[in-house]
N, C-alpha and C. Protein backbone atom coordinates (compact mmCIF):
# COMPACT_ATOMS: atom_id res chain seq x y z
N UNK A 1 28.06 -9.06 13.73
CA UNK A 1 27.33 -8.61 12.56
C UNK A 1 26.01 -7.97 13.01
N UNK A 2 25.93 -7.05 12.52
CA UNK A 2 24.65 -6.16 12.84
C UNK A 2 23.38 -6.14 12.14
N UNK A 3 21.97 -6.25 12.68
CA UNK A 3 21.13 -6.67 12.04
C UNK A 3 20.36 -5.35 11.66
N UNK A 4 20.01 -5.04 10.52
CA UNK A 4 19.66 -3.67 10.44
C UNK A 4 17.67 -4.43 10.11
N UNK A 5 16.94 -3.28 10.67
CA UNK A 5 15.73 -3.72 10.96
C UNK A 5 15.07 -2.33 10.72
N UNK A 6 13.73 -2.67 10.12
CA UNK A 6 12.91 -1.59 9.42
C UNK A 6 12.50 -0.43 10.49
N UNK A 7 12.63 1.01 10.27
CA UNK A 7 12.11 1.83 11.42
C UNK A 7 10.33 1.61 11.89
N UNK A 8 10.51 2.09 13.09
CA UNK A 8 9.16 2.27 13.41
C UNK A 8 8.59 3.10 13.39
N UNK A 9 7.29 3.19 12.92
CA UNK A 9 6.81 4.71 12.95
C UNK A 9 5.69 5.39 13.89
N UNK A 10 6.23 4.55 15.66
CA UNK A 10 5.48 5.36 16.28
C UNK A 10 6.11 6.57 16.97
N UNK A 11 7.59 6.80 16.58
CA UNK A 11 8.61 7.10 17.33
C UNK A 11 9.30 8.79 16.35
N UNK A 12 8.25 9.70 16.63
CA UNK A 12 8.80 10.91 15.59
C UNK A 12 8.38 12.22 16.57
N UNK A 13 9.03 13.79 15.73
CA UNK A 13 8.96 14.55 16.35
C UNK A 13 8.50 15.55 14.71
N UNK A 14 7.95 16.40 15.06
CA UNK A 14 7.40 17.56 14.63
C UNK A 14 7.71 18.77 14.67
N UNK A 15 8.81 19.76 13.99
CA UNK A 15 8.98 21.12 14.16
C UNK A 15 7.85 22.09 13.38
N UNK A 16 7.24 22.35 13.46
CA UNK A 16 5.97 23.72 13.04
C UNK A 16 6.03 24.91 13.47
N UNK A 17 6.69 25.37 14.43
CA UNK A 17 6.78 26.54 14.72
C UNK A 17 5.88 26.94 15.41
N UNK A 18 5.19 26.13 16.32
CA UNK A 18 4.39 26.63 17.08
C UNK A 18 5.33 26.25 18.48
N UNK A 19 4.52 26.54 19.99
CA UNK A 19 4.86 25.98 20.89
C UNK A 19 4.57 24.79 21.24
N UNK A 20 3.82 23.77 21.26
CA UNK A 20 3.80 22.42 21.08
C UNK A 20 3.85 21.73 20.08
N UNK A 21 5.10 20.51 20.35
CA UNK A 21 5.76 20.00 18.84
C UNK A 21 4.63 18.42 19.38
N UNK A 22 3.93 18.03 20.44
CA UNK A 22 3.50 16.87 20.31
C UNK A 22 2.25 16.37 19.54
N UNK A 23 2.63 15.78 18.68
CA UNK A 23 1.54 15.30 17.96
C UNK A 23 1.18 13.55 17.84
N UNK A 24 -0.15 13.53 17.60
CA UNK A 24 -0.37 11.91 17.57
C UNK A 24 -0.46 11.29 16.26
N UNK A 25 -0.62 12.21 15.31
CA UNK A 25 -0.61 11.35 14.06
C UNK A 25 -0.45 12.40 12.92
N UNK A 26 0.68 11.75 12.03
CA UNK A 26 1.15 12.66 10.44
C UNK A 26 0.73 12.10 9.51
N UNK A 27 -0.07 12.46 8.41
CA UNK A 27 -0.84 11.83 7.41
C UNK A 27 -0.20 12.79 6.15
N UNK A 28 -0.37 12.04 4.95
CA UNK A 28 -0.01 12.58 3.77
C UNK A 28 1.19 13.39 3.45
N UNK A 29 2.51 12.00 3.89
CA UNK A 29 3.49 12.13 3.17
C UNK A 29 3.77 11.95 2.33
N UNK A 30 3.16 12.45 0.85
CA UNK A 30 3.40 11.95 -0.47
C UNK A 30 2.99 13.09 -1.43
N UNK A 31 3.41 12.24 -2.60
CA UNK A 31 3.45 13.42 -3.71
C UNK A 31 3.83 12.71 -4.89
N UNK A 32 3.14 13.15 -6.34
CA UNK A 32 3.28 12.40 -7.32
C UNK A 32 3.81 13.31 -8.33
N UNK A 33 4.02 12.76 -9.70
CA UNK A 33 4.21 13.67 -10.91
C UNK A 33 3.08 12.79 -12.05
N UNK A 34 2.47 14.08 -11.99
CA UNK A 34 1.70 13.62 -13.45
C UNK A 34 2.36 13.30 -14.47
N UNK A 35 1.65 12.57 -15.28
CA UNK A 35 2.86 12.39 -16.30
C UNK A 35 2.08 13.00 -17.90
N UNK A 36 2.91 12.86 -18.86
CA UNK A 36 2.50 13.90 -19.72
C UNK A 36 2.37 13.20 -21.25
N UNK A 37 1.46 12.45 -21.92
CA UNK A 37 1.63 11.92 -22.96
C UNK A 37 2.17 12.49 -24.03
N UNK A 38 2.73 12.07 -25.19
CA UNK A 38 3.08 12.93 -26.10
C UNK A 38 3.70 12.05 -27.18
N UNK A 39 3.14 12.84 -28.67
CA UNK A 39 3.24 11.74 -29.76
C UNK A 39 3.52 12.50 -30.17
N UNK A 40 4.38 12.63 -31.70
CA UNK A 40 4.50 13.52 -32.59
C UNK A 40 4.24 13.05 -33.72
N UNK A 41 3.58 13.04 -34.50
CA UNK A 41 2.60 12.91 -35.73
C UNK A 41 3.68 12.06 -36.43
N UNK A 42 5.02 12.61 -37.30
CA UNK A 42 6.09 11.90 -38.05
C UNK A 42 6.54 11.24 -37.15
N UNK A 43 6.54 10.94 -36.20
CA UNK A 43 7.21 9.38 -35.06
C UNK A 43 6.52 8.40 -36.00
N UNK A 44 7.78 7.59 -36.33
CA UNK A 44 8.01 6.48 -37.03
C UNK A 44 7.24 5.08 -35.89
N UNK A 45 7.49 5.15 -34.86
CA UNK A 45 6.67 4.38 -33.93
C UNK A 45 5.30 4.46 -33.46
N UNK A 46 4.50 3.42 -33.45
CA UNK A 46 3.27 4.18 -33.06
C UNK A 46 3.15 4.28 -31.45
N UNK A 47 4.01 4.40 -30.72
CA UNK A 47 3.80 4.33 -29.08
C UNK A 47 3.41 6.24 -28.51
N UNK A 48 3.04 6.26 -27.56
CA UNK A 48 3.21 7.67 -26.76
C UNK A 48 4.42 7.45 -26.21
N UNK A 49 5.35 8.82 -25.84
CA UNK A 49 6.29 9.14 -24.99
C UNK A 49 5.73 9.46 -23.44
N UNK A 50 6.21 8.83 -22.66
CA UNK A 50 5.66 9.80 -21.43
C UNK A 50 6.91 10.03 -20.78
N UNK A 51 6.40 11.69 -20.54
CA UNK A 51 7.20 12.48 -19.97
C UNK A 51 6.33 13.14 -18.51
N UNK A 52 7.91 13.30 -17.65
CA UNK A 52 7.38 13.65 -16.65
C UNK A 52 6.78 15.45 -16.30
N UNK A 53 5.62 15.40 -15.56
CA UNK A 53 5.30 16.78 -15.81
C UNK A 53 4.88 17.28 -14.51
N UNK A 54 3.77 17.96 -14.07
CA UNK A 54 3.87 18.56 -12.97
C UNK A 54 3.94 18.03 -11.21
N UNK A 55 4.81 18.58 -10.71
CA UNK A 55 4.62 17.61 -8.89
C UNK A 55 3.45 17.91 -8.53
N UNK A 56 2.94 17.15 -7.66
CA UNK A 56 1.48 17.44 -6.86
C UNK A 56 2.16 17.21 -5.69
N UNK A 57 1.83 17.89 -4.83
CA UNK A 57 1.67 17.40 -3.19
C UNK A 57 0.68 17.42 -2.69
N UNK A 58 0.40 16.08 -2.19
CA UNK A 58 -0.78 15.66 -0.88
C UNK A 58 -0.77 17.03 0.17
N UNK A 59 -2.40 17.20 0.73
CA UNK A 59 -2.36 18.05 2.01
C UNK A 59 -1.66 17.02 3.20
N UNK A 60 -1.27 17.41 4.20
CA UNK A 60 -0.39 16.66 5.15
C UNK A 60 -1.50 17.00 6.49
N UNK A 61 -1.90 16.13 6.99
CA UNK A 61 -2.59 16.16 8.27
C UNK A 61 -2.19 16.19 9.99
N UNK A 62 -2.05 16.88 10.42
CA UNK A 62 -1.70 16.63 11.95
C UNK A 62 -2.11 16.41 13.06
N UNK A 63 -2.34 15.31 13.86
CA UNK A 63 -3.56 15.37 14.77
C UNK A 63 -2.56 15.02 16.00
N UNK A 64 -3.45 16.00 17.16
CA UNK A 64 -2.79 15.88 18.60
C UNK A 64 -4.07 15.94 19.56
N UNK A 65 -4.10 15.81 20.28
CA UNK A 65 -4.91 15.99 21.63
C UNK A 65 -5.30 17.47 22.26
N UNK A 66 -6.20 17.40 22.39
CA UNK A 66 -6.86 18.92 22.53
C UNK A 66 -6.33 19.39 24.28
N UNK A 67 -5.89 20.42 24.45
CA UNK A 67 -5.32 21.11 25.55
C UNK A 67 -6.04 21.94 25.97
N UNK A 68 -6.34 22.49 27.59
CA UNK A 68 -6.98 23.82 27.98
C UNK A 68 -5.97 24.85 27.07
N UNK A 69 -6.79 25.72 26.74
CA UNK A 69 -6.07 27.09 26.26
C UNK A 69 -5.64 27.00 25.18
N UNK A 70 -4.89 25.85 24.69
CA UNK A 70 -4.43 26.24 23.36
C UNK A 70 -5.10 26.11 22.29
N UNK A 71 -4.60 27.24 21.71
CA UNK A 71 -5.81 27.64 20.46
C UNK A 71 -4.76 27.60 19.24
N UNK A 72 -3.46 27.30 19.61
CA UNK A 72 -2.76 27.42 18.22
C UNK A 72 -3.38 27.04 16.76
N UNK A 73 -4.13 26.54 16.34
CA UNK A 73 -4.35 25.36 15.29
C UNK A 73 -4.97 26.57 14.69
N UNK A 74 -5.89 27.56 15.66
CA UNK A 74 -7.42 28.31 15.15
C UNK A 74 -6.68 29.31 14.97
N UNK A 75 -5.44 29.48 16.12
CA UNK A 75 -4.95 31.04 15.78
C UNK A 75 -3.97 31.55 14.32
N UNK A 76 -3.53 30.49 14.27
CA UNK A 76 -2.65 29.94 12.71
C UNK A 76 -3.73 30.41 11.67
N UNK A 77 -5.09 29.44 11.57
CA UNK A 77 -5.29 29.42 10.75
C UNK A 77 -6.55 31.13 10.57
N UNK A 78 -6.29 31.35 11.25
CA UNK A 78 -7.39 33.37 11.29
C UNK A 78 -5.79 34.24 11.08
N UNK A 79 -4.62 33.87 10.64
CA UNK A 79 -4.01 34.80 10.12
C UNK A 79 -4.34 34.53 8.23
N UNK A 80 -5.43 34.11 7.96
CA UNK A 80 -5.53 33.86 6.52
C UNK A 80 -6.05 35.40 5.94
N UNK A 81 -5.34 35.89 4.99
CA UNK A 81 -6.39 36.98 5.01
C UNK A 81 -6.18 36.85 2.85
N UNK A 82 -7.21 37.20 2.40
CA UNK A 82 -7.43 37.00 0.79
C UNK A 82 -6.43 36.31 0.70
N UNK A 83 -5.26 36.65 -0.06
CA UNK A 83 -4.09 36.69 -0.36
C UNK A 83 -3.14 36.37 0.68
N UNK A 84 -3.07 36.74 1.66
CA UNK A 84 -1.91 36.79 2.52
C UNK A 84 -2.03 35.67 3.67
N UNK A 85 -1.11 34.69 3.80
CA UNK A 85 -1.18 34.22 5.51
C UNK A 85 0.05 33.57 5.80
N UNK A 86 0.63 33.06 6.73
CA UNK A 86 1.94 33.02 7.85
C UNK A 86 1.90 31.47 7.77
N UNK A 87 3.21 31.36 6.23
CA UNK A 87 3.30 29.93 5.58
C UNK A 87 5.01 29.61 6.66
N UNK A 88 4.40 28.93 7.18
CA UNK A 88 5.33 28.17 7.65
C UNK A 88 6.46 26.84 7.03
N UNK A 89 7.72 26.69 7.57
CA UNK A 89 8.55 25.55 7.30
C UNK A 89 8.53 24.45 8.07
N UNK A 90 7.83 23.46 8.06
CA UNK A 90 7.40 22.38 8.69
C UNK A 90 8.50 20.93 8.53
N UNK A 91 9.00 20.46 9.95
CA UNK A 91 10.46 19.13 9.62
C UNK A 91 9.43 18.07 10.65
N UNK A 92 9.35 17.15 10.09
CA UNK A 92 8.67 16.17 10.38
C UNK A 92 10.31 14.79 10.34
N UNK A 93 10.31 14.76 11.50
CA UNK A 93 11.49 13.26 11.51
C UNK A 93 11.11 12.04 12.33
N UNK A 94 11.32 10.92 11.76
CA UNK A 94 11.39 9.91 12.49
C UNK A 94 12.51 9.92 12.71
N UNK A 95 12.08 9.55 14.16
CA UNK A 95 13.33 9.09 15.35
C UNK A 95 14.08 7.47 15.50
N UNK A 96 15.28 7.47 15.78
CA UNK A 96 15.66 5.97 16.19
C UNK A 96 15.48 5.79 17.58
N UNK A 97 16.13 4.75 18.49
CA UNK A 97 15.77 4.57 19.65
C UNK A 97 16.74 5.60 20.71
N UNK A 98 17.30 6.28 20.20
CA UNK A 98 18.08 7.21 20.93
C UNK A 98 18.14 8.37 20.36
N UNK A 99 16.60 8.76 19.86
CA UNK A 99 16.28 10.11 19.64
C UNK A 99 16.87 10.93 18.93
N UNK A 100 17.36 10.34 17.82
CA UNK A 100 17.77 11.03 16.56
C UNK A 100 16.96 10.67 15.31
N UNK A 101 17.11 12.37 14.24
CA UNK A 101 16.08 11.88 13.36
C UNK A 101 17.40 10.91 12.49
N UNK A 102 16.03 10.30 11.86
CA UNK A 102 17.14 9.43 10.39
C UNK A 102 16.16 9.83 9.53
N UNK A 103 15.09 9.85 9.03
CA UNK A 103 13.98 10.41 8.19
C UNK A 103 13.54 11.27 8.54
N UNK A 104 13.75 12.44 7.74
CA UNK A 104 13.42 13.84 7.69
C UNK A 104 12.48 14.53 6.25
N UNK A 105 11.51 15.11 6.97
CA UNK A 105 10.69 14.99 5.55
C UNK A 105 10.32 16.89 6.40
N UNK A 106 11.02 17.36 4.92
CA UNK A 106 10.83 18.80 4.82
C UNK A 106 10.28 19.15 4.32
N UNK A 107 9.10 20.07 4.83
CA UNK A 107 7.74 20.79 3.88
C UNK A 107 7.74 22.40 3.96
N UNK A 108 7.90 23.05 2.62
CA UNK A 108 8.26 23.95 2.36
C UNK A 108 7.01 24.86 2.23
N UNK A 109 6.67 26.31 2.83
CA UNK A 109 5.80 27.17 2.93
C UNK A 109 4.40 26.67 3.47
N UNK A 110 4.12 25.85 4.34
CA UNK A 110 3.22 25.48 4.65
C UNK A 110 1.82 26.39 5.46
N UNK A 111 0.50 26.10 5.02
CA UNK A 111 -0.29 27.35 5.88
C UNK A 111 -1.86 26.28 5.92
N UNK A 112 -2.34 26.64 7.07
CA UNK A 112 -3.01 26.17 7.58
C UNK A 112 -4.51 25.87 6.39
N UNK A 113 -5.08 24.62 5.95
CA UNK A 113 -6.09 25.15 5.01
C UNK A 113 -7.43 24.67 6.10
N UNK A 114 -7.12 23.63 6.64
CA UNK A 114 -8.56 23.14 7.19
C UNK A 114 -8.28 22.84 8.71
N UNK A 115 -8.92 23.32 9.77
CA UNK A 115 -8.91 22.85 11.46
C UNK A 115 -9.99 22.10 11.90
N UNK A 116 -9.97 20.81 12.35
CA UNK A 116 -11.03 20.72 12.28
C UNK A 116 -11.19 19.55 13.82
N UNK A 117 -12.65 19.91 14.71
CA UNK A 117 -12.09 19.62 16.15
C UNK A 117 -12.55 17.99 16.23
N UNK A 118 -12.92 17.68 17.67
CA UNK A 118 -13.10 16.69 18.07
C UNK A 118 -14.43 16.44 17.90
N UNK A 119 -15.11 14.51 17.32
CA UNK A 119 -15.71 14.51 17.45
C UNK A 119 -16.32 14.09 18.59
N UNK A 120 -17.68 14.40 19.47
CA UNK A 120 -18.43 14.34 20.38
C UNK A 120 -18.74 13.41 20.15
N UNK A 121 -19.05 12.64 21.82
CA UNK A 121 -19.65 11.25 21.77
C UNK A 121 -19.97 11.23 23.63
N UNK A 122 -21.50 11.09 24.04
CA UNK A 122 -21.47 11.38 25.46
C UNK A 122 -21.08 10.07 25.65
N UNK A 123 -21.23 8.52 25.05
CA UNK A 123 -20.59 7.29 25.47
C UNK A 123 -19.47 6.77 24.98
N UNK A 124 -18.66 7.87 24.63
CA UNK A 124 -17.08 7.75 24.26
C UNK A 124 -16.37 7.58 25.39
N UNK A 125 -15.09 7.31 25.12
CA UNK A 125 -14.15 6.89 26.64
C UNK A 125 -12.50 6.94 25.70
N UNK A 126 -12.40 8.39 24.73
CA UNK A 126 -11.58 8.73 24.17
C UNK A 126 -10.90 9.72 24.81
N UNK A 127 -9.52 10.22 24.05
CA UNK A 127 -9.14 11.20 24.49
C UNK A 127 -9.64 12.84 22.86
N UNK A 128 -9.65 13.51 23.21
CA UNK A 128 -10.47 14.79 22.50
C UNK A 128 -9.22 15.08 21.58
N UNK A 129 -9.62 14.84 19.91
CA UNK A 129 -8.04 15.38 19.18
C UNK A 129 -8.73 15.97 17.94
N UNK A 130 -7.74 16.89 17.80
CA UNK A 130 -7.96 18.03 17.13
C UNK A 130 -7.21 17.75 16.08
N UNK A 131 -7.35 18.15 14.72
CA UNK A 131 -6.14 17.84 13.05
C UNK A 131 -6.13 19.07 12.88
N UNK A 132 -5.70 19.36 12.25
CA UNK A 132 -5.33 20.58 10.99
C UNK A 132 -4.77 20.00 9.82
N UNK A 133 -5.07 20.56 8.89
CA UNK A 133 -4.54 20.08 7.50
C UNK A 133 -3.71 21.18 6.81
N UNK A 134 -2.54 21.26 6.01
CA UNK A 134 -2.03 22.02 5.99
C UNK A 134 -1.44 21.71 4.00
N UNK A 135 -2.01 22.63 3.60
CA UNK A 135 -1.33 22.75 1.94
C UNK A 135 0.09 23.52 2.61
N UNK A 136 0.51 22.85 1.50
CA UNK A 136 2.21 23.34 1.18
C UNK A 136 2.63 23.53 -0.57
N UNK A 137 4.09 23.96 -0.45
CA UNK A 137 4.59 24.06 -1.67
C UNK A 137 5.93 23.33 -2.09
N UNK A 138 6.00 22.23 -1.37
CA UNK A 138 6.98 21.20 -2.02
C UNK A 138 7.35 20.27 -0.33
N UNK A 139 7.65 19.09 -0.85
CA UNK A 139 8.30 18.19 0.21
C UNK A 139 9.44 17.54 -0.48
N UNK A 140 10.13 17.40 0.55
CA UNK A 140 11.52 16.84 0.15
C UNK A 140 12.05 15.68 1.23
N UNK A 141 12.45 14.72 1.21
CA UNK A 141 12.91 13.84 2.10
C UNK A 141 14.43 13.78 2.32
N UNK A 142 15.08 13.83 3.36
CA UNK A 142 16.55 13.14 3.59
C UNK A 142 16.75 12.33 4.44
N UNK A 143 16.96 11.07 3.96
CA UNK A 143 17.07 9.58 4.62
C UNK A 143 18.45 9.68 4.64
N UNK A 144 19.20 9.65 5.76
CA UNK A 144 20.16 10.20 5.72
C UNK A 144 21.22 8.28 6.80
């Protein structure tokens, strides 16, 4: 009999479309629906209806360790121009112990809103990590 046991979540991979998928930390996997009160004057009951109404999605955060040379995070985010910038499809999966996803959390049109670097410390004894934050236009999960 097999004991099935909760995943861990230090154990995931990151597709973004850049050239480095390693990252140290994914923040703001979530998303709500407002909900929408609503009475109608002749309702025989005196309660509100609530109905469901618009999705929100959380910004999603990504933080990795700062590298010589790479500038991806800055170069992403200077293709912003008024109107226009290079919205990416972002797959965020947790892995099992033999490197397959089982949780897959798909974020649809994603573009860079905030980069933001390391903080300085001359009596730190850290390693230097860099986030980006990234608005999107829908997430979807398959727990598969």
């Amino acid at each position: 009999m097999a004991i099935n046991y909760p995943l861990s979540v230090f154990h995931f991979q990151v597709e973004w479309g850049g050239t480095r998928v390693g990252f140290t930390e994914v923040s703001g996997l979530d998303f709500d629906v407002q909900a929408i009160d609503y009475r109608e004057g002749s309702y025989l009951d005196y309660q509100v209806t609530k109905m469901p109404g618009i999705p929100k999605f959380s910004n999603i955060t990504l933080k990795r360790g700062i590298m010589k040379g790479d500038n991806e995070f800055y170069q992403w985010l200077t293709t912003i121009k008024l109107n226009d910038v290079e919205r990416r499809d972002i797959t965020i999966s947790l892995l099992n112990e033999d490197h397959d996803p089982v949780v897959t959390w798909n974020v649809k049109d994603a573009w860079p809103c905030k980069v933001q670097g390391p903080s300085l410390k001359s009596t730190g004894n850290e390693v230097a990590v860099e986030s980006i934050e990234l608005c999107h236009e829908g997430l979807t999960v398959d727990n598969s």
